[in-house]
Protein backbone atom coordinates (compact mmCIF):
# COMPACT_ATOMS: atom_id res chain seq x y z
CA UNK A 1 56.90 54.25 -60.08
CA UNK A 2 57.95 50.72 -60.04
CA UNK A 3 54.20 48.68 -59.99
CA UNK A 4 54.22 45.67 -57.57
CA UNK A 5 54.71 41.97 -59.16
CA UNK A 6 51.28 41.27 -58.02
CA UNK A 7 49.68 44.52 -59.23
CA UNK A 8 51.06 43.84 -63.02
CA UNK A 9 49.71 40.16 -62.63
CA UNK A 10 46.14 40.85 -61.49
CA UNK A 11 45.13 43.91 -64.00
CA UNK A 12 45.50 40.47 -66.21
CA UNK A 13 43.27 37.92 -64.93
CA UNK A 14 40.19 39.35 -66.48
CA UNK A 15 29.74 30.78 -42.39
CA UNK A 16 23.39 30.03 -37.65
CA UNK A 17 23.33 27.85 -34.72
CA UNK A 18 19.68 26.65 -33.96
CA UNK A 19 18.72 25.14 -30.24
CA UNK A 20 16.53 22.44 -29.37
CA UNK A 21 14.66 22.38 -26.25
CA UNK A 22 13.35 18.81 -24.95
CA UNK A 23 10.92 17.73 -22.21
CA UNK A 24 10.16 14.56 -20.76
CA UNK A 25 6.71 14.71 -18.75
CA UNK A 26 6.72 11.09 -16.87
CA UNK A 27 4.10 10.64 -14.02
CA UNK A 28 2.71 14.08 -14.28
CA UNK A 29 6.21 14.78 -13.06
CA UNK A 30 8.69 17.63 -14.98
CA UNK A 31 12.74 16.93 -14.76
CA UNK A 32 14.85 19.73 -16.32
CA UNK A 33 19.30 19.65 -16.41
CA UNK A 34 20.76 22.79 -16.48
CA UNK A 35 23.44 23.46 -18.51
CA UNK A 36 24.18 24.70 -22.97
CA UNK A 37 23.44 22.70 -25.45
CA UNK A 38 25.43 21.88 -27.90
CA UNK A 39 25.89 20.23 -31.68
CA UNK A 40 27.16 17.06 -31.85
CA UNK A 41 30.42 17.86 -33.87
CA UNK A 42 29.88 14.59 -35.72
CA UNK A 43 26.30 15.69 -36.49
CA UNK A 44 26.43 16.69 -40.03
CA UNK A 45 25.29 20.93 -40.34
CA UNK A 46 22.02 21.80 -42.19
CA UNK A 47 22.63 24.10 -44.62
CA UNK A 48 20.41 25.65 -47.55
CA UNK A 49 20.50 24.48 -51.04
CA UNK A 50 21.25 27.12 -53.27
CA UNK A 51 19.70 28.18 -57.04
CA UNK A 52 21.37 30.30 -59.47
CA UNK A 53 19.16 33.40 -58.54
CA UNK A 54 20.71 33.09 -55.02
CA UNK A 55 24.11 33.98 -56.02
CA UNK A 56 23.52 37.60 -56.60
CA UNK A 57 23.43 38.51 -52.94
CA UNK A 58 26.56 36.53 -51.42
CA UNK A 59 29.37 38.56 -52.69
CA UNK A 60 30.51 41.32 -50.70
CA UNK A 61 30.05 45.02 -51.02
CA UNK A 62 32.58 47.78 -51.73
CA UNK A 63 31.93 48.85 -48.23
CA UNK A 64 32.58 45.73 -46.62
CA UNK A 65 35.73 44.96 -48.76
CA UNK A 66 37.04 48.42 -47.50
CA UNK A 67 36.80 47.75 -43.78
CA UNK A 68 38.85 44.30 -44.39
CA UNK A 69 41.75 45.70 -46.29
CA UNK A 70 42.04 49.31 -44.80
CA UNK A 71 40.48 51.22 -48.18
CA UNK A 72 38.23 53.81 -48.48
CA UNK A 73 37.83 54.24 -52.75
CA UNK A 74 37.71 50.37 -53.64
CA UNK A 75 35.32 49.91 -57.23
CA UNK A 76 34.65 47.07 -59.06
CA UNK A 77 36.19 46.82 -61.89
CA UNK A 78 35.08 43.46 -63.69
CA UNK A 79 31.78 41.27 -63.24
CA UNK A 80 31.17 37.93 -64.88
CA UNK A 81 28.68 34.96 -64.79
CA UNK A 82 31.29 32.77 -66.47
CA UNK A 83 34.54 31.35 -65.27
CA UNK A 84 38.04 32.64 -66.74
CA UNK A 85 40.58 30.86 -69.04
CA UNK A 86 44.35 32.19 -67.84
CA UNK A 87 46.33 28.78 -68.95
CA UNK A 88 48.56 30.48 -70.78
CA UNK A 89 49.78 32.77 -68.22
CA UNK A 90 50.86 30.32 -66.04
CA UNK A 91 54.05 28.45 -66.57
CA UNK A 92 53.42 25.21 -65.27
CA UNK A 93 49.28 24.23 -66.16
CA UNK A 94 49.32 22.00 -63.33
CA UNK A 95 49.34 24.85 -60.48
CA UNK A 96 46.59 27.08 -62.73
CA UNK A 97 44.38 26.58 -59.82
CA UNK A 98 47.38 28.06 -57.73
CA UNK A 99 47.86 30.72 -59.26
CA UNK A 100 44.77 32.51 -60.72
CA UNK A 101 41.12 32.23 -59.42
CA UNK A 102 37.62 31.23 -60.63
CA UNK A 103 39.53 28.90 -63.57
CA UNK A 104 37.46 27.00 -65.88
CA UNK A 105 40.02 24.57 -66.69
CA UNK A 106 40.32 24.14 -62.59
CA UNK A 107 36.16 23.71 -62.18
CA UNK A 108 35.58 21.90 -65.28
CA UNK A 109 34.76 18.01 -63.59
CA UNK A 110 34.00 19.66 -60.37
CA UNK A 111 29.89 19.43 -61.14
CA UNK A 112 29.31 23.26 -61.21
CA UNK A 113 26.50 24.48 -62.67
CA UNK A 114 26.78 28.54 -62.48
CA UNK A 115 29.14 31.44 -61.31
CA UNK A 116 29.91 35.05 -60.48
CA UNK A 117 32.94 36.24 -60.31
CA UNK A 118 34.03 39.28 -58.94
CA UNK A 119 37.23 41.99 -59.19
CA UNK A 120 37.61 44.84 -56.58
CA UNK A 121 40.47 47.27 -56.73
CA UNK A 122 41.11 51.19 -56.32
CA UNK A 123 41.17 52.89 -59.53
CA UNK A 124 44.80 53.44 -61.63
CA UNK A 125 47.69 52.25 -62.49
CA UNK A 126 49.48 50.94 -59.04
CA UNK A 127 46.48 50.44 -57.23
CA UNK A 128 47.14 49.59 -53.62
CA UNK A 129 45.30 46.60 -53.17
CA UNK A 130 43.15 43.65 -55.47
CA UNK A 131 40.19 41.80 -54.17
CA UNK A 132 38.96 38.92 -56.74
CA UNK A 133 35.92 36.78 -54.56
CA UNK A 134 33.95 34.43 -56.64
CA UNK A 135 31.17 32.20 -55.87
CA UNK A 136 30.58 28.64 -57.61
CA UNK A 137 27.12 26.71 -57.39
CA UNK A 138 27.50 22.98 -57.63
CA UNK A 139 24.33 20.26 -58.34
CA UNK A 140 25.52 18.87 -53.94
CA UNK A 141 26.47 19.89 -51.47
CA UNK A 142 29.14 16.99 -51.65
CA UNK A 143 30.41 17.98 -54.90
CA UNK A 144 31.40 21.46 -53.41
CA UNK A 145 32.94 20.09 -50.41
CA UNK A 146 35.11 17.23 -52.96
CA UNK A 147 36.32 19.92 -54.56
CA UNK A 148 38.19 21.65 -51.76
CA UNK A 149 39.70 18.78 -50.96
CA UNK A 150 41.07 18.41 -54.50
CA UNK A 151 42.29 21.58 -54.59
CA UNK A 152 44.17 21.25 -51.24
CA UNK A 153 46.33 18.32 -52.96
CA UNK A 154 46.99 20.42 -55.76
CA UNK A 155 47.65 23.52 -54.02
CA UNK A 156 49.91 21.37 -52.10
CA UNK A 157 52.05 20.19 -54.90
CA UNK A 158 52.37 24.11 -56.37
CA UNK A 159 54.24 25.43 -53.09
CA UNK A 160 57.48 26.50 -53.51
CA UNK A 161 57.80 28.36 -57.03
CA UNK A 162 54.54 29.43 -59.83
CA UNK A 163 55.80 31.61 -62.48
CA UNK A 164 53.26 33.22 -63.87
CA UNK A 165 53.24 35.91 -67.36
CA UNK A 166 52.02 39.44 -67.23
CA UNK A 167 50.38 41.25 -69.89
CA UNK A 168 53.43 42.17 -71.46
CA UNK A 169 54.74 38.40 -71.45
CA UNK A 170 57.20 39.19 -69.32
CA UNK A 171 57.81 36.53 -66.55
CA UNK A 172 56.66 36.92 -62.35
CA UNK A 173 58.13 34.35 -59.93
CA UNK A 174 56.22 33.77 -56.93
CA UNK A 175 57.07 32.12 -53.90
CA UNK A 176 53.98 30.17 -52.78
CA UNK A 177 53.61 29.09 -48.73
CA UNK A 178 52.28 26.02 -47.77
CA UNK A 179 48.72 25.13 -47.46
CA UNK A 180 46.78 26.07 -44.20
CA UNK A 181 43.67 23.86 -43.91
CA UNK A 182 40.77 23.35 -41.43
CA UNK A 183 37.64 21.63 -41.35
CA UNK A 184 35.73 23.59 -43.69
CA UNK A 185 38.83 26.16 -46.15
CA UNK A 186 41.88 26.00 -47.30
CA UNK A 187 44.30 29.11 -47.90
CA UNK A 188 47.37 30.29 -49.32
CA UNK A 189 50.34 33.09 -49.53
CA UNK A 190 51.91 33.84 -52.78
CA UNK A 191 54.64 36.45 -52.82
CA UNK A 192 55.96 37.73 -55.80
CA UNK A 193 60.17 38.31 -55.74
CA UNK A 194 59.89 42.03 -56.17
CA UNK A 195 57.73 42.86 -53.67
CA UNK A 196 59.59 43.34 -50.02
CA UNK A 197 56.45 42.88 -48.04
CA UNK A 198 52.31 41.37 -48.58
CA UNK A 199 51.33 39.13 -51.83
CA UNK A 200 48.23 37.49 -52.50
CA UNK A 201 46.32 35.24 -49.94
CA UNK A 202 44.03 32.95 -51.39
CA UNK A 203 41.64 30.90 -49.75
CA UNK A 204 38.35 28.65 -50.82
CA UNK A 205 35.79 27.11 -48.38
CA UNK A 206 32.35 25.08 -49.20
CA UNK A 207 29.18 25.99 -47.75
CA UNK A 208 26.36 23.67 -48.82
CA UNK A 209 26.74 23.61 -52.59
CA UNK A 210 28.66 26.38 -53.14
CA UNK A 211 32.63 26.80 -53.62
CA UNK A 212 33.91 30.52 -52.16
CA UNK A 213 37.08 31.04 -53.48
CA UNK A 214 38.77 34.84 -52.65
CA UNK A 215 41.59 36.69 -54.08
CA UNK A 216 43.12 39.22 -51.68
CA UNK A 217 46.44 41.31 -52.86
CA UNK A 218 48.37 44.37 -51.85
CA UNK A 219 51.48 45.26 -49.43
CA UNK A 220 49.84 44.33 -46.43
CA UNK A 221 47.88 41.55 -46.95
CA UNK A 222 48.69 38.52 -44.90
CA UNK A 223 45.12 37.04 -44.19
CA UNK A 224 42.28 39.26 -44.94
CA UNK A 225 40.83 36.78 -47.96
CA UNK A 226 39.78 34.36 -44.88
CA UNK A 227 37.46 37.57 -43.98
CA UNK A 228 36.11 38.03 -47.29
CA UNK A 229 35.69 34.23 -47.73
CA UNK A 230 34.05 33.97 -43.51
CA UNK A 231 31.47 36.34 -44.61
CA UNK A 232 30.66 35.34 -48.14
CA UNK A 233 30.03 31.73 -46.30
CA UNK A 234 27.65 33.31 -43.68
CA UNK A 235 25.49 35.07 -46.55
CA UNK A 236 25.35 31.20 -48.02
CA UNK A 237 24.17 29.99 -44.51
CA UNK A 238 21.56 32.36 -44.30
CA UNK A 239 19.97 31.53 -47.30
């Protein structure tokens, strides 16, 4: 059984609304407007600061990460507190952030201070899908939110072609989409030339002072890391 481009690559690389209610008493007299309130949108959002000790409960569970991609026997299969080194699997250094996740080398000047990074897959050889989601804590929230923007200029400059090594050396040429960006992520589709349908969608968001930065692979993945990445960002919020 031929094992998809992105299956070989990734064995390798080891978002609460509060209201506020005012009254104006004036003459002993009560005037009230009906209607919804709503946020300014260019009133900055309060959001949590986050510690260290708060990262352990933002990444998802097995369960969750099921429901998104359509599994039922998802495990993880690697856990780390430190970021990953895969320079040399990449052709061109300059699209490392690109093409492989939670990247020292990417996060270095960024201001981060502590990580956990995260890989989900089915077990065996083949396995139909690969789910990397990693959390970053930065010293500001500002410093998280600078980096995303970074990264969207870079991530710019890397579509078209990454090639990228497996285990066995052996080269994997990607076609990389364009960045999609909104106010608060970024995202991704890399499809590797032997693989008629899916790829990998990668996406990273800020919330407060954390980066979220997902990983989502398999034949029919087309958006689901915004899911993982949408949820991770509410566990931050909630904080």
């Amino acid at each position: 059984m031929t094992v998809p481009g992105w299956a070989r690559l990734c064995t390798t690389g080891v978002v609460a609304a509060a209201v506020l209610a005012l009254s104006l008493g004036l003459s002993g007299c009560v005037s009230t407007v009906a209607g919804v309130a709503s946020r300014d949108p260019d009133e900055p959002r309060w959001e949590p600061m986050l510690i260290e000790a708060d990262l352990d409960g933002l990444l998802l569970g097995v369960d969750d990460l099921n429901d998104i991609v359509g599994s039922s026997d998802l495990q993880v299969s690697f856990d780390s507190s430190t970021l990953n080194d895969n320079s040399e699997a990449v052709s061109d250094r300059d699209c490392l952030a690109a093409a492989f996740g939670a990247q020292e080398l990417v996060y270095q000047d960024s201001g981060w201070t502590a990580v956990r990074d995260q890989i989900v897959r089915e077990p065996g050889e083949g396995n139909p899908h690969w789910i990397e989601q990693v959390v970053v804590l930065h010293s500001t929230a500002e410093q998280a939110q600078a980096f995303v923007k970074h990264s969207q200029a870079i991530w710019e400059g890397c579509a078209g072609t990454i090639v990228t090594f497996d285990s066995e050396d052996m080269p994997q040429i990607w076609s990389v989409s364009d960045v999609t960006a909104d106010d608060s992520s970024i995202s991704q589709m890399s499809t590797p030339e032997d693989s008629p349908s899916g790829g990998c969608h990668h996406v990273l968001s800020a919330a407060s002072n954390v980066v979220v930065e997902a990983w989502v692979c398999g034949d029919d993945i087309d958006q689901q890391a915004t899911e993982v990445v949408r949820e991770i960002v509410a566990h931050v919020r909630s904080k």
